[in-house]
C-alpha atoms as a PDB file:
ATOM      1  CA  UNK A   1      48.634  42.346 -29.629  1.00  0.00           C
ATOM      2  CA  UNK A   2      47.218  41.778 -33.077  1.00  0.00           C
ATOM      3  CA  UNK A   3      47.306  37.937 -32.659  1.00  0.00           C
ATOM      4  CA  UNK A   4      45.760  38.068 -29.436  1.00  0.00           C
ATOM      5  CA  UNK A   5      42.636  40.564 -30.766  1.00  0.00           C
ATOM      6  CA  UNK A   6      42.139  38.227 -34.044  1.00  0.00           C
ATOM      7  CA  UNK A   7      41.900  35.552 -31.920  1.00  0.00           C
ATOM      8  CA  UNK A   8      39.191  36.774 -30.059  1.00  0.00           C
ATOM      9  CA  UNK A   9      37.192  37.903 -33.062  1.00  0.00           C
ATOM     10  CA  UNK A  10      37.660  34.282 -34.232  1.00  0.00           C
ATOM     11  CA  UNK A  11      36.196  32.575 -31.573  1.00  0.00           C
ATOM     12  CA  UNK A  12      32.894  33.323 -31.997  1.00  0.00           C
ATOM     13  CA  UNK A  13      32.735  32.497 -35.259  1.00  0.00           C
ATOM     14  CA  UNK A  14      34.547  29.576 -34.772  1.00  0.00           C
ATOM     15  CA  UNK A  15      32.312  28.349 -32.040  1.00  0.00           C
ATOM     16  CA  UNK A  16      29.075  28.919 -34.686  1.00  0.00           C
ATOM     17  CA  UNK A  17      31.114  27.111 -37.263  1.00  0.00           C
ATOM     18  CA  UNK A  18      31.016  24.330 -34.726  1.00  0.00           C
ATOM     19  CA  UNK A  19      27.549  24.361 -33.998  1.00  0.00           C
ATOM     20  CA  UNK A  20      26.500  24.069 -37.777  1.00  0.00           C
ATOM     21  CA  UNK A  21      28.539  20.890 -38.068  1.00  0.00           C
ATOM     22  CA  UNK A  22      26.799  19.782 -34.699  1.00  0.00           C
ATOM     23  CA  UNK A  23      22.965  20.681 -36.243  1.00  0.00           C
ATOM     24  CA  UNK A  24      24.129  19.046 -39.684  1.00  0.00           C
ATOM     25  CA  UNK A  25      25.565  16.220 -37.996  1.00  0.00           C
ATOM     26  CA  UNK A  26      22.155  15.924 -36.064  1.00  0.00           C
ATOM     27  CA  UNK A  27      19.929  16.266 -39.350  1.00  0.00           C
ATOM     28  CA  UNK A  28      21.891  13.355 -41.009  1.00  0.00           C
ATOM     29  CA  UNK A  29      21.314  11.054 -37.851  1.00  0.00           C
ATOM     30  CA  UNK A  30      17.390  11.702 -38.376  1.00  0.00           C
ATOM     31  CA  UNK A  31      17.574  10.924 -41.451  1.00  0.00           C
ATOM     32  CA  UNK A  32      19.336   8.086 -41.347  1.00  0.00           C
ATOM     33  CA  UNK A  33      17.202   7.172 -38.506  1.00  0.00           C
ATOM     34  CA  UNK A  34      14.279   7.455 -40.519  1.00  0.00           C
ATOM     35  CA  UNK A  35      15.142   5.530 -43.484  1.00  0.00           C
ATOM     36  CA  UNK A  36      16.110   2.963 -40.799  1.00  0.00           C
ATOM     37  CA  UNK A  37      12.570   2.883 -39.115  1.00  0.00           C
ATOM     38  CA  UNK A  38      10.800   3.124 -42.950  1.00  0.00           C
ATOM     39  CA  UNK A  39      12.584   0.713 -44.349  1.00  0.00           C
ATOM     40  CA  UNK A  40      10.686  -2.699 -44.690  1.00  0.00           C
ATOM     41  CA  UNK A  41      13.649  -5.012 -44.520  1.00  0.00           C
ATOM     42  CA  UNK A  42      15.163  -3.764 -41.329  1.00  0.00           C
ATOM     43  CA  UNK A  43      13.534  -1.488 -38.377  1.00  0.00           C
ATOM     44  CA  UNK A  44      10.211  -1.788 -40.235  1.00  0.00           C
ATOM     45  CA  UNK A  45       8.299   0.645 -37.677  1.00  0.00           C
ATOM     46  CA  UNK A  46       5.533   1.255 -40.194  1.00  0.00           C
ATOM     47  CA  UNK A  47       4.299  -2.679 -39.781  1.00  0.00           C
ATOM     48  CA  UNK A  48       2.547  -1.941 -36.515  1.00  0.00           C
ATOM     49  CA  UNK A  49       2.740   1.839 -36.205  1.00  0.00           C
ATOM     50  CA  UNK A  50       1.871   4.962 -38.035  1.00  0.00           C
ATOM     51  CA  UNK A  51       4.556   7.245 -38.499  1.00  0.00           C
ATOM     52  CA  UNK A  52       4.071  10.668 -40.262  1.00  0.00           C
ATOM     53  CA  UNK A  53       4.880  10.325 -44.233  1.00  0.00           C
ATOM     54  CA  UNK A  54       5.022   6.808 -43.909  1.00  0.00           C
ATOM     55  CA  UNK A  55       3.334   4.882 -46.199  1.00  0.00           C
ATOM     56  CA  UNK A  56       0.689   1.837 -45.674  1.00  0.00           C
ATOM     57  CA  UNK A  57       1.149   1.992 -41.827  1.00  0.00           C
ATOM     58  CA  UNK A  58      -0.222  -0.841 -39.583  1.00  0.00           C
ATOM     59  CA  UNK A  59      -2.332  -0.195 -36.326  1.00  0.00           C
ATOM     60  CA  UNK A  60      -1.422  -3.033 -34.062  1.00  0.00           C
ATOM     61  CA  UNK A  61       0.824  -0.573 -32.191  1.00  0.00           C
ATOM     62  CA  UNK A  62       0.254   3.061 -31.365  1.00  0.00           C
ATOM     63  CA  UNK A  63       0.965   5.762 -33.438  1.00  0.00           C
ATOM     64  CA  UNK A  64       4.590   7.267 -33.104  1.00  0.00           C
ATOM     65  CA  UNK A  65       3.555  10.685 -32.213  1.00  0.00           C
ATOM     66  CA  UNK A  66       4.362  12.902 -29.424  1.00  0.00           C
ATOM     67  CA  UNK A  67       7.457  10.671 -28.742  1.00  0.00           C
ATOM     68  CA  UNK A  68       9.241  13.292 -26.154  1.00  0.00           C
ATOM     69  CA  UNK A  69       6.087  13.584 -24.195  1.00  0.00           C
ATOM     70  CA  UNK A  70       5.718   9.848 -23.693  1.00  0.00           C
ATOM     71  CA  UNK A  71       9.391   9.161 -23.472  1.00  0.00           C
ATOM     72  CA  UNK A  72      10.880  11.944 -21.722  1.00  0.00           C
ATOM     73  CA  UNK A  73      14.069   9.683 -21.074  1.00  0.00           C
ATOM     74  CA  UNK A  74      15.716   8.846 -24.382  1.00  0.00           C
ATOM     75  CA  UNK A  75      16.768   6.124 -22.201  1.00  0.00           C
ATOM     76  CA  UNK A  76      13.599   4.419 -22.020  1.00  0.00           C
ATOM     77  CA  UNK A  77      12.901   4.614 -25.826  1.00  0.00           C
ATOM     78  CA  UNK A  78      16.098   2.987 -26.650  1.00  0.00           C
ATOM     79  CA  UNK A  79      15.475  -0.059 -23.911  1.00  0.00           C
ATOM     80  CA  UNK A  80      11.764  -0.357 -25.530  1.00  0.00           C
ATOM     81  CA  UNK A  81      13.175  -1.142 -28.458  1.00  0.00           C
ATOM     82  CA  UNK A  82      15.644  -3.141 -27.492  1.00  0.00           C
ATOM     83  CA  UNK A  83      13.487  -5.530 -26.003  1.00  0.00           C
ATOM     84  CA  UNK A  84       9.821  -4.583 -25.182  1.00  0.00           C
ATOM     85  CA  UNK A  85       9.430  -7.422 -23.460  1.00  0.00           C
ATOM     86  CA  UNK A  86      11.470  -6.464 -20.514  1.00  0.00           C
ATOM     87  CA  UNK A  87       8.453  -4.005 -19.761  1.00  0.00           C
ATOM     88  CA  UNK A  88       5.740  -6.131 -20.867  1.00  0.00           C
ATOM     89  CA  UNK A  89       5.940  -9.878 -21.689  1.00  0.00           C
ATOM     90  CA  UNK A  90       2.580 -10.443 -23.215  1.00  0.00           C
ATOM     91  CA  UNK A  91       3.888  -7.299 -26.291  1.00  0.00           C
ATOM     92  CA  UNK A  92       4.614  -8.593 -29.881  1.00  0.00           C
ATOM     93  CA  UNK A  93       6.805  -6.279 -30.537  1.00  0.00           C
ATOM     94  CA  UNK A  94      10.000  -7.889 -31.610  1.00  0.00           C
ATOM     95  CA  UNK A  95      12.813  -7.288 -29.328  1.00  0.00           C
ATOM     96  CA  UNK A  96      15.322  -5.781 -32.338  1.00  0.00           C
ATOM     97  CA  UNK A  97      18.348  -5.495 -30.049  1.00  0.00           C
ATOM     98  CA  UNK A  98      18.075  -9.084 -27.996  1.00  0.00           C
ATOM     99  CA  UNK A  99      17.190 -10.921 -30.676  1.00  0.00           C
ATOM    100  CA  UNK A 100      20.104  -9.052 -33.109  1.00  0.00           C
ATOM    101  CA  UNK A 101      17.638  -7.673 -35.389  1.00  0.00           C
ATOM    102  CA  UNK A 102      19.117  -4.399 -35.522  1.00  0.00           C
ATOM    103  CA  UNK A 103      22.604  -3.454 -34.279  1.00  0.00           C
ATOM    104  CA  UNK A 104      23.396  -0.889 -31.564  1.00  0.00           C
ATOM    105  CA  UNK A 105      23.843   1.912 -33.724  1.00  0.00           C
ATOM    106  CA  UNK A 106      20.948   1.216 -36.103  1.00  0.00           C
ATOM    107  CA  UNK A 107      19.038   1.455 -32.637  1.00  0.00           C
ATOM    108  CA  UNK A 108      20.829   4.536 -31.649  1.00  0.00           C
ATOM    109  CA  UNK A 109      19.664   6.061 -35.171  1.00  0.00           C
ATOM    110  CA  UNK A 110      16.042   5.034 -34.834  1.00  0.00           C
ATOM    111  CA  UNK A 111      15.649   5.953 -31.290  1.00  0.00           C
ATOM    112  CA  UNK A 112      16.778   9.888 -32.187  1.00  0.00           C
ATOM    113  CA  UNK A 113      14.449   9.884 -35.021  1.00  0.00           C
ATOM    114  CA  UNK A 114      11.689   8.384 -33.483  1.00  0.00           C
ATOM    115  CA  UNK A 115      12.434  10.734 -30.492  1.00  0.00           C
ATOM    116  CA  UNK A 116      12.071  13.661 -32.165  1.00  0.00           C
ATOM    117  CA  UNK A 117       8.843  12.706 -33.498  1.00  0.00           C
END
């Protein structure tokens, strides 16, 4: 009878023990996303877009703001990136997944951050 009440006490916290890993899990991927889409040599999003705290941002694309709003399906983010030109063939935005710029889960780490933007 013992086992079976500490057992219940314990689930709860072990079910909050496993959503801290999940939200700290979740915080790393945005950051790594970010340093992906900052950095210069690889997802360089700052080149044509503005991106809060990044630094000397260009303005041939628009801003990466309200990213949810415009993108409601992380879906569609992720295939923009991929290859913009599926949705519009005259963009010159570089198609980082077709062309093998950036692998699939450098993608998958820039499309959560810029998601959550």
């Amino acid at each position: 009878m013992r086992s079976v009440l500490a057992a219940l006490v314990l689930i709860p916290v072990l079910a909050q023990v496993d959503r801290l890993a999940a939200a700290e899990a979740s915080d790393q991927r945005l950051a790594d996303g970010k340093k992906l889409a900052m950095a210069r040599s690889k997802g360089n999003c700052l080149a044509c877009h503005a991106i809060a705290d990044g630094e000397l941002p260009g303005n041939i694309g628009p801003p990466l703001v309200y990213m949810q709003q415009r993108f409601p399906d992380k879906a569609q983010l992720r295939a923009q990136v991929w290859d913009a030109t599926a949705r519009n063939p005259d963009t010159v935005m570089p198609p980082f997944g077709r062309h093998g710029i950036l692998t699939d889960e450098e993608i998958e780490l820039i499309v959560d951050y810029i998601h959550s933007l």
